[in-house]
Protein backbone atom coordinates (compact mmCIF):
# COMPACT_ATOMS: atom_id res chain seq x y z
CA UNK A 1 -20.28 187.47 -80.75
CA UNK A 2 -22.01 190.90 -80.79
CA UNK A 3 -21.53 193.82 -78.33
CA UNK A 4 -24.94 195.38 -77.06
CA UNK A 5 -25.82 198.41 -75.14
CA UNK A 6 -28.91 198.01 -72.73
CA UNK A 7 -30.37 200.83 -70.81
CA UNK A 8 -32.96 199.70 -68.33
CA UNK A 9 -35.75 202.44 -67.71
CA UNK A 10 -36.39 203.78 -64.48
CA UNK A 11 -34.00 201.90 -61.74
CA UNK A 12 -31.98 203.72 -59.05
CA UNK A 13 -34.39 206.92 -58.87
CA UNK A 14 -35.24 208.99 -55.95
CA UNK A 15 -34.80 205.29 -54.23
CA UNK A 16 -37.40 202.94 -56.09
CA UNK A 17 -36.57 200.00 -57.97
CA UNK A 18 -33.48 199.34 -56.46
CA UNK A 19 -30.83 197.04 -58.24
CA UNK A 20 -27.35 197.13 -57.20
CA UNK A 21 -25.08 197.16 -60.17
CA UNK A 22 -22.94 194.49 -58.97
CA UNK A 23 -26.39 192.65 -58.77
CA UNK A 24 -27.24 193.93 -62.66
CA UNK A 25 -23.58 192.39 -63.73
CA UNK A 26 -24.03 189.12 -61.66
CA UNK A 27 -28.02 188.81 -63.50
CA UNK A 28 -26.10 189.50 -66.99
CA UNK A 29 -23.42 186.62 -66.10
CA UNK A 30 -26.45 184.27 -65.44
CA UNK A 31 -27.70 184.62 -68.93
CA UNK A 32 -24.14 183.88 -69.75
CA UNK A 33 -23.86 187.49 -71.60
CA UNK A 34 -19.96 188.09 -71.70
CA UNK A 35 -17.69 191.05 -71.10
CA UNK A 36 -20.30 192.55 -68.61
CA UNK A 37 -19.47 196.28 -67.68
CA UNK A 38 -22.07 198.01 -65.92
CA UNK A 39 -21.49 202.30 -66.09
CA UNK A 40 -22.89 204.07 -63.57
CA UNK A 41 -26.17 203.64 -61.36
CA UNK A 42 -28.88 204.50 -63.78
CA UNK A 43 -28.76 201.28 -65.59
CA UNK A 44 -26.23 201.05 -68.10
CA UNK A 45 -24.94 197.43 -69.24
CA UNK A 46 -22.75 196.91 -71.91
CA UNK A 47 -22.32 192.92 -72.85
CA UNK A 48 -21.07 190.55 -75.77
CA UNK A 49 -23.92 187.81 -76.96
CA UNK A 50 -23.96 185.19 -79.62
CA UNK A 51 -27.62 186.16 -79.95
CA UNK A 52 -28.30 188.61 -82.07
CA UNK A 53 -31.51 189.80 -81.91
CA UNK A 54 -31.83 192.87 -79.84
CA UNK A 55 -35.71 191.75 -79.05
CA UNK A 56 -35.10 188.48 -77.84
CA UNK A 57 -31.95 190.36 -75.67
CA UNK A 58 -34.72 192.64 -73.97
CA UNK A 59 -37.07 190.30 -73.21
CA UNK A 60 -34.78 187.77 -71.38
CA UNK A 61 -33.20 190.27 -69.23
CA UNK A 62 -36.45 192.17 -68.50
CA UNK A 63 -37.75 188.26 -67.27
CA UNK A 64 -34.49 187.91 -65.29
CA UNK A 65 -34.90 191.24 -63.54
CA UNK A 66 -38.87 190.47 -62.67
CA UNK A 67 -37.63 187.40 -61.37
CA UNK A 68 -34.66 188.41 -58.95
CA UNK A 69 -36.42 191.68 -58.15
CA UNK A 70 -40.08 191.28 -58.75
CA UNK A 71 -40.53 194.27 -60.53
CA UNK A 72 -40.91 195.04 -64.39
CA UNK A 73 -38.39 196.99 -66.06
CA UNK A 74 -37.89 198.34 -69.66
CA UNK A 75 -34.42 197.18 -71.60
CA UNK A 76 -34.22 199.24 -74.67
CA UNK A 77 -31.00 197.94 -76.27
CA UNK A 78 -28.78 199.50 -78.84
CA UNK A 79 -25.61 197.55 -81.10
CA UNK A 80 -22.29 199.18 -80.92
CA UNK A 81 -23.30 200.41 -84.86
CA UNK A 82 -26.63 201.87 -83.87
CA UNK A 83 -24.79 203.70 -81.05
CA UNK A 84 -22.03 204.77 -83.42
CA UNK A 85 -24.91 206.29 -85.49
CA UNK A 86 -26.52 207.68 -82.62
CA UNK A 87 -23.41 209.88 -82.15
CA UNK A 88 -22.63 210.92 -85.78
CA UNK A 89 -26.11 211.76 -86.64
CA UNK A 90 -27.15 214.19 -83.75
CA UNK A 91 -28.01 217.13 -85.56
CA UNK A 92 -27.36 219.93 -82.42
CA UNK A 93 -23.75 219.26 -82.82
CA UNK A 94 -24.12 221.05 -85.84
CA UNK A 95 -24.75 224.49 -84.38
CA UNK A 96 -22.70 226.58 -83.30
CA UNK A 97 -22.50 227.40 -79.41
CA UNK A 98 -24.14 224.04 -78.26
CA UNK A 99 -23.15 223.32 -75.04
CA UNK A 100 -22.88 219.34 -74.88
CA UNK A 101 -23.16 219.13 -71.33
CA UNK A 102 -27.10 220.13 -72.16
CA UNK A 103 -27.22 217.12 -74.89
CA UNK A 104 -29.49 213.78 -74.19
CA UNK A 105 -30.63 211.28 -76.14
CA UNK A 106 -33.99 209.71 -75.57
CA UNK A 107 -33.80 206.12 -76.99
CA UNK A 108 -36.75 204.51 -78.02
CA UNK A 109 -38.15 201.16 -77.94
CA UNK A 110 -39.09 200.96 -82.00
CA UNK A 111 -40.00 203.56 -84.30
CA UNK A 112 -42.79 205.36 -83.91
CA UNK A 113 -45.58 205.39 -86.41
CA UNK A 114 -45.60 208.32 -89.11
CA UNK A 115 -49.54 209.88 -87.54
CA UNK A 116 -47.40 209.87 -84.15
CA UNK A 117 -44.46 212.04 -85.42
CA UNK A 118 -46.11 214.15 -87.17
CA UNK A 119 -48.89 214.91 -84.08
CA UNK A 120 -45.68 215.33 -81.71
CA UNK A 121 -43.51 217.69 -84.11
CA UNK A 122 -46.04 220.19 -83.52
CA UNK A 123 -45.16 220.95 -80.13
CA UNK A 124 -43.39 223.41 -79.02
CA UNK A 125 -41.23 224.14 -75.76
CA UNK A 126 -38.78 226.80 -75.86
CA UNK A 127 -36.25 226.96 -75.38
CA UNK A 128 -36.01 223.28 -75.05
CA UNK A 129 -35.45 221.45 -78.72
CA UNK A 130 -35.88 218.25 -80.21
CA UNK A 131 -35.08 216.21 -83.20
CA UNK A 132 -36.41 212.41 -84.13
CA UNK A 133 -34.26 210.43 -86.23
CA UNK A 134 -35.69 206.85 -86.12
CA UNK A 135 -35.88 205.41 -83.01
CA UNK A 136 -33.71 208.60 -80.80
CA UNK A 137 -34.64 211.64 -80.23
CA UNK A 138 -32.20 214.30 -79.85
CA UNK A 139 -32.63 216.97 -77.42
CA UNK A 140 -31.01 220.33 -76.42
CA UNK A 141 -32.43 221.45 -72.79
CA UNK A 142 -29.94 224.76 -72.69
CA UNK A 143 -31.43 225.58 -68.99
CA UNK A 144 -32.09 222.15 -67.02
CA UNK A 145 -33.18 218.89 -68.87
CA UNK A 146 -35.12 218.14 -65.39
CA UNK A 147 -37.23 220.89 -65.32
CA UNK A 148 -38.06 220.33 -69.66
CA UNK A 149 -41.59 218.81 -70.98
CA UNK A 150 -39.46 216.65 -72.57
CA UNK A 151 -39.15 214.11 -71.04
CA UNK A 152 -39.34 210.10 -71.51
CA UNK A 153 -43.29 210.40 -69.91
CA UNK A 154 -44.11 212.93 -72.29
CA UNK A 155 -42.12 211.04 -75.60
CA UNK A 156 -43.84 207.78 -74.32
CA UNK A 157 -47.51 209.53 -74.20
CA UNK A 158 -47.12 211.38 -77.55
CA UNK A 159 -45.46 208.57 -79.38
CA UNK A 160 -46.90 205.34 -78.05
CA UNK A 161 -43.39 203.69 -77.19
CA UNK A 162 -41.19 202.74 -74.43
CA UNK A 163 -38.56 205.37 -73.81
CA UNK A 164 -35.29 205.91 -71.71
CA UNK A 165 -33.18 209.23 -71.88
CA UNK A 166 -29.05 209.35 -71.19
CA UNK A 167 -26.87 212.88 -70.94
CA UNK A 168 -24.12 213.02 -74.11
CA UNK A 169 -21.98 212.57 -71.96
CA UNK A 170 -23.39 208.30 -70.94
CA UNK A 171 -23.82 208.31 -74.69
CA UNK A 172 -20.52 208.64 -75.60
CA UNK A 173 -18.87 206.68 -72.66
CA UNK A 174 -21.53 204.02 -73.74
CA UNK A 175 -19.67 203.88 -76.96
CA UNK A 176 -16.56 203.53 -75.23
CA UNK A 177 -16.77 201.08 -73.46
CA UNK A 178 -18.30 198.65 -76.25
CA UNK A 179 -15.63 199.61 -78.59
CA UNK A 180 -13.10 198.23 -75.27
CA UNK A 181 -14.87 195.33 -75.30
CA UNK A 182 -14.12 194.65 -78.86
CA UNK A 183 -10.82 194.90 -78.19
CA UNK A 184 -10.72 191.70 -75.51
């Protein structure tokens, strides 16, 4: 039995594509995913599975939710180890005078191509920063991440992947809770 992160793209904002997390849990229970905890509105599921690849993980749940809620809906799922390294590897912390409250993490649905990163490195939008390290990129939005370019449209258009974006702060408590769940 593995523990998973999955972070659904796009539900619960500014009131379309709705899905009650006690809905989300009860869809995850259905699949008969184990140790379900859902953290907070913006799609956040952590769950145990005997299956193990993350792919075939997506895919069923992103079935399930077209078929409760008839509307399609990116899972980009992380292990408890890719999260782990997620954490460790973010290279902001590094700095001095980062405020973490201005962290995120976009995660990405695979790695993008080497033509891709090299054609989106070259932008610039100060004084918002990023980093790509495989399939996350690392941001530092010191004013307001919502009013930053960077965002998962803009990550999605340059790159030519699916992408969904969590504060440090989900991150970490992401973490958490999976490394609970080991624990049961």
């Amino acid at each position: 039995m593995r523990v998973f992160i999955a972070m659904l793209r796009g539900i619960n904002v500014s009131g379309q594509k709705r899905v009650p997390m006690n809905e989300l849990k009860a869809l995850y229970e259905e699949i008969q995913f184990q140790n379900v905890t859902t953290y907070i509105q913006s799609g956040n599921v952590v769950f145990s599975s005997e299956v193990s690849d993350a792919n075939i993980l997506s895919k069923k749940i992103e079935e399930k939710i077209f078929k409760k809620f008839g509307f399609e809906v990116p899972v980009i799922i992380r292990t408890m180890k890719e999260m782990q390294a997620v954490i460790k590897n973010n290279p902001f912390l590094k700095e001095k005078n980062i405020d973490t409250e201005r962290l995120y993490i976009t995660y990405l649905s695979v790695t993008p191509t080497k033509d891709k990163l090299e054609k989106t490195g070259e932008y610039n939008f100060a004084p918002d920063r990023f980093a790509i390290k495989g399939k996350e990129v690392y941001l530092y939005c010191p004013i307001s991440y919502g009013n930053s370019k960077l965002n998962n449209n803009f990550f999605e258009n340059k790159l030519q992947v699916t992408a969904t974006t969590r504060n440090w702060k989900t991150t970490n408590e992401l973490l958490r809770i999976a490394q609970e769940d080991i624990q049961l």
